[in-house]
Protein backbone atom coordinates (compact mmCIF):
# COMPACT_ATOMS: atom_id res chain seq x y z
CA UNK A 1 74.02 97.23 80.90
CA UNK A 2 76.40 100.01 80.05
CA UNK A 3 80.34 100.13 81.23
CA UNK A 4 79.82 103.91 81.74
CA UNK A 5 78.09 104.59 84.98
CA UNK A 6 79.09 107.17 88.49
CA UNK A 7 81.82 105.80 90.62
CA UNK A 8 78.89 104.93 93.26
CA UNK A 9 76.61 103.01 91.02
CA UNK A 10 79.72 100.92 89.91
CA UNK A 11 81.17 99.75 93.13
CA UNK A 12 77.42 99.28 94.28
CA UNK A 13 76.73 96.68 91.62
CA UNK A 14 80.11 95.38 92.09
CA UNK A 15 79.31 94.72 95.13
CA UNK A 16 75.59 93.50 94.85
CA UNK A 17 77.68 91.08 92.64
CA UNK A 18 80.03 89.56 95.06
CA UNK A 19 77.03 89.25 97.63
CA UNK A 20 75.39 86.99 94.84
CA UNK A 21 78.62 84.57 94.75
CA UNK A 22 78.73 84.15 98.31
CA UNK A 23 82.13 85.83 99.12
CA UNK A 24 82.73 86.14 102.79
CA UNK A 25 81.85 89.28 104.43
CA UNK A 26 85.58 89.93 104.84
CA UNK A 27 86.76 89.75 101.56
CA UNK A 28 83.82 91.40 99.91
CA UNK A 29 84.38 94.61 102.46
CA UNK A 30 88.13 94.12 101.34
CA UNK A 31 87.60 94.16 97.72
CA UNK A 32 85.33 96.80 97.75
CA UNK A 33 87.48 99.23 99.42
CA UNK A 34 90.02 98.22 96.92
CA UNK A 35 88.26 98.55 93.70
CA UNK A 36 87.12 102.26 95.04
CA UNK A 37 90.79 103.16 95.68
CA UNK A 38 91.43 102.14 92.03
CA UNK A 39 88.11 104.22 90.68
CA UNK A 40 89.35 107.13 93.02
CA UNK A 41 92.91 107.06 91.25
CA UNK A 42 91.11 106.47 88.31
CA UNK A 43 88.95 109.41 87.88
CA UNK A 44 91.58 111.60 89.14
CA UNK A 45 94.62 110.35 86.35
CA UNK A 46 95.65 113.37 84.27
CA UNK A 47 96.31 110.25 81.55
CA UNK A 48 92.84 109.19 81.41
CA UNK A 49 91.04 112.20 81.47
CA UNK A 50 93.15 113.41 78.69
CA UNK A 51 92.93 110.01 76.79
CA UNK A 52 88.96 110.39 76.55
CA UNK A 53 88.65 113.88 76.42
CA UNK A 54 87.44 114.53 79.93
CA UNK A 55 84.66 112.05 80.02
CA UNK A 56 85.06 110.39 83.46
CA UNK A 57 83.67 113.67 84.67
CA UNK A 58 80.25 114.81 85.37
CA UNK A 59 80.45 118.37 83.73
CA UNK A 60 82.67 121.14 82.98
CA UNK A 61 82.72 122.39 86.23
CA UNK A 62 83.90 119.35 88.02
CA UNK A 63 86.52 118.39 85.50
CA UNK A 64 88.07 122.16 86.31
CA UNK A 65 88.00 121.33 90.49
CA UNK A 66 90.52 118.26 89.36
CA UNK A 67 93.42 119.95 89.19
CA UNK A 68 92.53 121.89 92.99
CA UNK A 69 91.86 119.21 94.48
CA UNK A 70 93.34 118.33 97.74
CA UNK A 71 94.75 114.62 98.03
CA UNK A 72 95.71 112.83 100.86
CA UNK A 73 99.68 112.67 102.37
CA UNK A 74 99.56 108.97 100.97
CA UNK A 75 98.12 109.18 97.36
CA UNK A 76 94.49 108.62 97.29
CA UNK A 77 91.99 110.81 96.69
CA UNK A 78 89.21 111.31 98.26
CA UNK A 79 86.19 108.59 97.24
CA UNK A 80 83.26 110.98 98.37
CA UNK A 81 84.44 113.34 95.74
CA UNK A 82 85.17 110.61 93.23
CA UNK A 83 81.71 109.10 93.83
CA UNK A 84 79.48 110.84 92.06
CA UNK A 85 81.69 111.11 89.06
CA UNK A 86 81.07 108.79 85.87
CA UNK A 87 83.82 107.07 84.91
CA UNK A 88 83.78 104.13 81.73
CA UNK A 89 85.82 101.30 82.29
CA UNK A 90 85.94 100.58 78.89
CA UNK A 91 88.29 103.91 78.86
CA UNK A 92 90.92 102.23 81.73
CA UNK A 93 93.91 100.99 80.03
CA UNK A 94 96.98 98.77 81.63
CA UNK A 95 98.45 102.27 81.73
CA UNK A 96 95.55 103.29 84.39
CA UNK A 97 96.03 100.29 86.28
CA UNK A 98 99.76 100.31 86.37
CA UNK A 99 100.03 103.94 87.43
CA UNK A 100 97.63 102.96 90.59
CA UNK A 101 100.21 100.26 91.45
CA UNK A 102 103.27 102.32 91.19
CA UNK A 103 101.43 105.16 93.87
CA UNK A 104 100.70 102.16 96.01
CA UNK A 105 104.39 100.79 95.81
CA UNK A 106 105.02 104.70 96.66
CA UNK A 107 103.32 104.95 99.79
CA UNK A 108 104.94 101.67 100.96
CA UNK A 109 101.99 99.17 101.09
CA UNK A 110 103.16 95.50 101.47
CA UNK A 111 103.41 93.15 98.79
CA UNK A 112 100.36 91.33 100.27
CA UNK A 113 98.33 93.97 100.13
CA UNK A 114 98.75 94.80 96.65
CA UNK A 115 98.50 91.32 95.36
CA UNK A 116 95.11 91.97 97.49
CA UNK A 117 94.04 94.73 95.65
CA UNK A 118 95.42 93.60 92.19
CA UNK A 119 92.88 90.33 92.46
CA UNK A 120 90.32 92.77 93.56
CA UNK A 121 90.09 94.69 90.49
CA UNK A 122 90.92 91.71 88.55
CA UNK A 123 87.45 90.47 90.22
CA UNK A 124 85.94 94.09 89.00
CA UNK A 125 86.84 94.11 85.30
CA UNK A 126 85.66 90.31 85.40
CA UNK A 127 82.35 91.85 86.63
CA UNK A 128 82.34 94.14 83.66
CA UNK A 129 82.97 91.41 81.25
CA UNK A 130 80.25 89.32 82.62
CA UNK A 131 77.61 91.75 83.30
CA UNK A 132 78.36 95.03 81.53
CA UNK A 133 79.24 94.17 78.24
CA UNK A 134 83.08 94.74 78.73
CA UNK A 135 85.03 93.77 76.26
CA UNK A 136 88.37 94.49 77.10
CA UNK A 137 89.81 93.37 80.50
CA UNK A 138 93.13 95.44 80.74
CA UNK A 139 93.71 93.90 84.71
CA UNK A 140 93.87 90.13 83.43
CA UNK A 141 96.97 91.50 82.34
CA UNK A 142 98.60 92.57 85.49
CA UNK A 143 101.51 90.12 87.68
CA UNK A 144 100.92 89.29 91.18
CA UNK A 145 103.90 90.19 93.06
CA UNK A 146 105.55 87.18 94.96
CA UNK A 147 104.93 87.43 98.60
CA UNK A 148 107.59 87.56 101.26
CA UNK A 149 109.00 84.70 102.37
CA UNK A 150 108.33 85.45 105.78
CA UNK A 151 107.30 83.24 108.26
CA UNK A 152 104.09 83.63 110.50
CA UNK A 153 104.97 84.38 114.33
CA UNK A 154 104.00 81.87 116.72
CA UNK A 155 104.07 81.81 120.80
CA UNK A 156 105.75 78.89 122.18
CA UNK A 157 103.51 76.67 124.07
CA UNK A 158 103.94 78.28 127.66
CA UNK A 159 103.68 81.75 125.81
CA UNK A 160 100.37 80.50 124.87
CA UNK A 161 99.21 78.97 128.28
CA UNK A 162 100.44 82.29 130.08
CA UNK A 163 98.01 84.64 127.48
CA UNK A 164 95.28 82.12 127.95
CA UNK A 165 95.50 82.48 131.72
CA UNK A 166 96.10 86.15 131.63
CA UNK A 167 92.28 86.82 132.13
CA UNK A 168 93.01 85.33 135.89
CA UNK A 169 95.94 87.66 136.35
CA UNK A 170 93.73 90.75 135.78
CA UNK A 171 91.18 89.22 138.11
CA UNK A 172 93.66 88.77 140.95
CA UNK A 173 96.40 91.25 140.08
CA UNK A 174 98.90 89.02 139.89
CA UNK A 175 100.85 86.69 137.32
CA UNK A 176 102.58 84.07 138.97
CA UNK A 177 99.52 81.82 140.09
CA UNK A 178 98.10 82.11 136.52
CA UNK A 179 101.33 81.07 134.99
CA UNK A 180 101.94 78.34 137.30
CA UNK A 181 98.20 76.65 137.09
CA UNK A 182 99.20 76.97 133.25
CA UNK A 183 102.25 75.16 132.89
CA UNK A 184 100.04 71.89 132.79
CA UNK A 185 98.59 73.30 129.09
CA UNK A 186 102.21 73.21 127.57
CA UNK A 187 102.78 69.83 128.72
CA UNK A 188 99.87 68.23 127.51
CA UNK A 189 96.28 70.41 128.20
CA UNK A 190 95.00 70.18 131.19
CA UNK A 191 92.16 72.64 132.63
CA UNK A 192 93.87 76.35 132.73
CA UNK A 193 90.91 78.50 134.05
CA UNK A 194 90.03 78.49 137.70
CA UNK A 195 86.76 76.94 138.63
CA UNK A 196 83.05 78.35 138.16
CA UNK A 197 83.24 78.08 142.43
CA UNK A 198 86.44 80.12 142.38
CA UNK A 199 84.98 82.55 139.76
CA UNK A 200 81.97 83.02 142.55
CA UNK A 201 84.40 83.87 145.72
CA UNK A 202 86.41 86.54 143.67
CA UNK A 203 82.72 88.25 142.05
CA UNK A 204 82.17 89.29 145.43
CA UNK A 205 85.31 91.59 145.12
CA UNK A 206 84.74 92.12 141.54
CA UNK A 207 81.85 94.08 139.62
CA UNK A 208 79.65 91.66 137.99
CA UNK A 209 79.97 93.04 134.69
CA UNK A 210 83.97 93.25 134.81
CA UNK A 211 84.08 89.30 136.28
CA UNK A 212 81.54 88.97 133.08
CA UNK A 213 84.09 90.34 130.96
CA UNK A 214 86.59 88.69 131.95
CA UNK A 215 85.01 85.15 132.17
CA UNK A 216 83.68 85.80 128.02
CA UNK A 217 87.85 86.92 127.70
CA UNK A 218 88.75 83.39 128.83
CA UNK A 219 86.11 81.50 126.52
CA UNK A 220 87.54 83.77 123.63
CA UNK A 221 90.95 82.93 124.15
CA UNK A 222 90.50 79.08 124.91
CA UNK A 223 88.40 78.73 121.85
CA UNK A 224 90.50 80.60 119.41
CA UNK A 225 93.67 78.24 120.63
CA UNK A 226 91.34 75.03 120.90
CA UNK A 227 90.24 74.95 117.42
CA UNK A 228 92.54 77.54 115.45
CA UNK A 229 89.45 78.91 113.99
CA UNK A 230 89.83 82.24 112.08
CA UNK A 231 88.52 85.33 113.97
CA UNK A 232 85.53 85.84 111.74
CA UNK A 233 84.67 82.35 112.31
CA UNK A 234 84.49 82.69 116.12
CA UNK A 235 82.60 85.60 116.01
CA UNK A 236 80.14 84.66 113.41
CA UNK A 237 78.83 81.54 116.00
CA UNK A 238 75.98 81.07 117.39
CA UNK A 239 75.32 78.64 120.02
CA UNK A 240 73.46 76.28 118.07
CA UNK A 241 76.53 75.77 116.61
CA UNK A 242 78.00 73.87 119.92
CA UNK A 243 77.93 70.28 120.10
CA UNK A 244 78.35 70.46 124.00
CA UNK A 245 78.35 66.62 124.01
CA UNK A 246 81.20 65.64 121.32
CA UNK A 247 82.89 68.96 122.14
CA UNK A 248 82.55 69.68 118.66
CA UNK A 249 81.63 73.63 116.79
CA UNK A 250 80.23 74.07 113.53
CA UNK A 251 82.16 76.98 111.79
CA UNK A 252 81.17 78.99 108.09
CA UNK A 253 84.52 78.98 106.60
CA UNK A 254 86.07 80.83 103.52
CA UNK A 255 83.32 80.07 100.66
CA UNK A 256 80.45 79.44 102.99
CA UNK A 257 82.22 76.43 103.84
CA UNK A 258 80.87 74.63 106.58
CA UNK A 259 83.19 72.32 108.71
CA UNK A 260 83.32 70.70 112.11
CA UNK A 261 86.25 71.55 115.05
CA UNK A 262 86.64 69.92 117.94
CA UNK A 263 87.54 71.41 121.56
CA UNK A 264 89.26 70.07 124.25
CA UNK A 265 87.93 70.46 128.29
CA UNK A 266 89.87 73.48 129.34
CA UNK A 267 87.48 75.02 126.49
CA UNK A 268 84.79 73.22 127.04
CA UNK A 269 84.63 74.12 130.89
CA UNK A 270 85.52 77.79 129.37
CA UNK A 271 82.79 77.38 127.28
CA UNK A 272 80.13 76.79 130.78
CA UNK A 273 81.36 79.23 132.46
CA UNK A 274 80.40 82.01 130.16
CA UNK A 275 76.90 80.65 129.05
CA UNK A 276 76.13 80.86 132.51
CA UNK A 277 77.18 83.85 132.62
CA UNK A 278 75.80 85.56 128.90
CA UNK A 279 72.52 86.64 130.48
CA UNK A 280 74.36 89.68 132.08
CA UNK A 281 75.60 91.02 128.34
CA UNK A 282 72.05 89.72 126.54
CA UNK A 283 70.11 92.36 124.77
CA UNK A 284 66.77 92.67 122.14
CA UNK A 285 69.50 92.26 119.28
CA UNK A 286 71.40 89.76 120.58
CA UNK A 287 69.84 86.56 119.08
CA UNK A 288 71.42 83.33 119.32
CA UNK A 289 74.86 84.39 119.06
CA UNK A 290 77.46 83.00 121.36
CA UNK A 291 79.87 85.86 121.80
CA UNK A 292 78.79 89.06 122.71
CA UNK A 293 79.78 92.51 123.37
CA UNK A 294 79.03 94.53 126.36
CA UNK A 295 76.17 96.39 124.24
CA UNK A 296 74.50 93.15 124.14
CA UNK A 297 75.33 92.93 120.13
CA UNK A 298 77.48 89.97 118.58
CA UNK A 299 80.88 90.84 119.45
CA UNK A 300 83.32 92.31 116.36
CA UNK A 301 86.32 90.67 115.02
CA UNK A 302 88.03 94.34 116.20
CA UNK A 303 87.10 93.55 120.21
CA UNK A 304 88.48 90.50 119.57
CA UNK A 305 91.64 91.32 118.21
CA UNK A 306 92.03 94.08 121.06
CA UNK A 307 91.44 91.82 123.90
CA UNK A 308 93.96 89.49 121.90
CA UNK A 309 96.74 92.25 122.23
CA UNK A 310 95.59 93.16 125.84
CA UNK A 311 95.96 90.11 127.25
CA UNK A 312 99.20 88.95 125.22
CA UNK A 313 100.79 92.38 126.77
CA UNK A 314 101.06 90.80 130.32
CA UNK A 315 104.12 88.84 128.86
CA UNK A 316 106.59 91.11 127.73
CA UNK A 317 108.86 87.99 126.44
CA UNK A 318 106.01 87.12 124.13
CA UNK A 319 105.97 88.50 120.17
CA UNK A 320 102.85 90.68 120.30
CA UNK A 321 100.01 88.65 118.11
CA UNK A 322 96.73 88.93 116.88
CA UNK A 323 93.70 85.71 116.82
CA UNK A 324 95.54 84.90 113.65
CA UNK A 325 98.93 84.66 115.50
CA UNK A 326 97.01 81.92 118.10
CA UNK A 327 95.84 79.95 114.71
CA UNK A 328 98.99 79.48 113.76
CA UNK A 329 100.31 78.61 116.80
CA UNK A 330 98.23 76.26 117.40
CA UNK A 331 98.44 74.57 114.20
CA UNK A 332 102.54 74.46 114.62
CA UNK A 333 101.95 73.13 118.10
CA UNK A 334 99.90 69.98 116.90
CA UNK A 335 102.51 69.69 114.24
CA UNK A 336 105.02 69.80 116.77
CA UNK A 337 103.49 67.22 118.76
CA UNK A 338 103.07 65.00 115.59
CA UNK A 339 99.52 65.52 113.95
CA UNK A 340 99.00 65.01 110.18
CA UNK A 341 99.18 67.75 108.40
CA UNK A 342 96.39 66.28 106.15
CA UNK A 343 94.44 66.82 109.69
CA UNK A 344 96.01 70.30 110.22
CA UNK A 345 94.49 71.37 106.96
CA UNK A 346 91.18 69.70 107.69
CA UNK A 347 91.07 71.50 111.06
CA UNK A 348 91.65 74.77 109.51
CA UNK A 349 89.67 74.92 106.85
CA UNK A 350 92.30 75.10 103.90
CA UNK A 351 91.14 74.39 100.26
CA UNK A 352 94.97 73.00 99.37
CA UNK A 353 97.61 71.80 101.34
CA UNK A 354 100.55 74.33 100.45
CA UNK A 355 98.76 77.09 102.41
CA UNK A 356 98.80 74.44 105.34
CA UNK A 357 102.52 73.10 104.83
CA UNK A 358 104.07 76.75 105.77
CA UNK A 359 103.62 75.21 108.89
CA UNK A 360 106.40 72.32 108.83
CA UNK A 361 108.47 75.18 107.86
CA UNK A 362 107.91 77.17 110.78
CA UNK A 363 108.24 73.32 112.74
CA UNK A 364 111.77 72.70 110.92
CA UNK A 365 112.70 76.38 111.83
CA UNK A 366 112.05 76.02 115.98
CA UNK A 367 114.12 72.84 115.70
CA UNK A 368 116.80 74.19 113.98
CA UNK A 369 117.04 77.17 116.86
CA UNK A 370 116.61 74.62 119.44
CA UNK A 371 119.35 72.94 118.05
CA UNK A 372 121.95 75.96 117.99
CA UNK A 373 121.12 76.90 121.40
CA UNK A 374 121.12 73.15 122.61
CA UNK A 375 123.61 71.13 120.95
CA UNK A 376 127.59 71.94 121.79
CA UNK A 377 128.82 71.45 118.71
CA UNK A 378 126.33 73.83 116.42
């Protein structure tokens, strides 16, 4: 195959490519978005065009419309237009690729998200080496910046019973009875939801669909605290995934990894109430899955983070999270409460252990404020 092809036909094999080595949905959406930002600055570098003598364009004509073209407040250009020009990638230089970085770095993107994109195109010129004929991979040459030091944000364990039983407090309007049925999770997990009887007297107030809602809200945010699963993980189940009996889910993790999470009963009984209750949202496309939206589809990771922020917006004393911020809660809560962190890494899915052991840190960190508010001689 050639390295000379339109911007389209590019990113399309690129991206037939990372289908074919099983990359997560996720990061293959990621990466191509990424790699057409870079084509996009690409075909549009005054450098490059001049370097090969205007052939990333498709004709005279379009290499003229460069220099009117409009770009956008923040850099890029637009990828529609950049599609259907050819571009060789045999032609991109560290120069092209260094340029890209210093607009990104411009428009203030984090450090996170350009190491993101840097291993993205890395991933792209490795395609072209592979598949294309490529001989010259400029992006093996780039440095991934260092990521901040921060620390992930974490509720404290009440902060986390309160947002689990803010799906009550809609119900009912209020926030104290949800908060006080709750304070059993933080000391040690008892049930935090309200019976499937209860659930019964209030649908006569309630609409069905709204009480629906609300009960799938619950086994959402039980679940994603119960097992720390990632959000794409919860949403890609199905319920043939559920081991009702040793309160255990299946999970496809990074890498079309499979592992095994268990639950505990306030998730369990979580679990019931909405199975019972998933006829009302079933549809011709639903399937098997467990989660789903009020279309009758499988629910999105972007309903879940909303309902997430929703929820944790009851509690104004609470940092505002997402489902990740409840993974990593719950993984510094077990810590806190003395599981292995060889466990906490099996639990989450983690291919090493430093990506787990951020967690002590975050441990060693509530202790120390604990301490300086606590002790009178800090």
């Amino acid at each position: 195959m050639s390295t000379s092809s339109t911007v389209a036909d590019l990113v399309a094999g690129y991206a037939d490519h990372l289908r074919s080595r099983d990359v997560s949905e996720h990061t293959a959406r990621a990466y191509v978005s990424d790699v057409t930002d870079f084509l996009d600055h690409a075909v549009h570098s005054t450098k490059l065009r001049r370097r090969t003598g205007g052939r990333t364009t498709t004709g005279t004509s379009e290499r003229n419309s460069f220099e009117s073209e409009q770009r956008s407040p923040d850099g890029d250009g637009s990828s529609q237009q950049a599609s259907g020009t050819r571009i060789d990638l045999a032609d991109v230089e560290l120069d092209d690729l260094r340029s890209w970085l210093i607009a990104l770095d411009d428009a203030g993107a984090a450090k996170s998200t350009v190491a993101r994109k840097i291993a993205a195109v890395r991933s792209l010129f490795a395609y072209g080496v592979s598949n294309l004929g490529l001989r010259n991979n400029p992006a093996a040459r780039l440095r991934t910046p260092k990521k901040d030091s921060r620390l992930p944000t974490v509720l404290k364990p009440q902060q986390a019973a309160d947002l689990i039983s803010a799906t009550e407090n809609h119900r009912t309007g209020g926030t104290g009875s949800g908060r006080r049925r709750n304070e059993d999770v933080a000391n040690g997990g008892t049930d935090t939801r309200s019976s499937t009887a209860d659930d019964a007297d209030q649908g006569a107030k309630d609409d069905p669909l709204d009480a629906a809602k609300r009960i799938r809200d619950a086994a959402i945010l039980e679940m994603l605290y119960a097992t720390a699963v990632r959000v794409s993980e919860l949403t890609g189940l199905d319920r043939s995934d559920i081991d009702h009996r040793a309160s255990m889910i299946t999970v496809l993790g990074k890498g079309n990894k499979e592992r095994r999470v268990p639950f505990g009963t306030p998730a369990r009984r979580a679990l019931a109430d909405w199975l019972a209750t998933r006829d009302l949202f079933a549809g011709p496309h639903s399937g098997d899955a467990l989660f789903l939206g009020v279309r009758g589809g499988r629910i999105g990771a972007r309903q879940v983070r909303e309902l997430v922020h929703r929820y944790g917006s009851d509690d104004p004393s609470a940092p505002d999270i997402g489902p990740h911020g409840l993974r990593h809660s719950a993984a510094t809560h077990m810590l806190d409460r003395g599981a292995d962190l060889r466990q906490i890494q099996e639990l989450l899915g983690h291919s090493t252990m430093s990506s787990t052991q951020i967690y002590t840190q975050v441990s060693m960190q509530r202790l120390q404020e604990t301490y300086r508010r606590a002790h009178p001689r800090a």
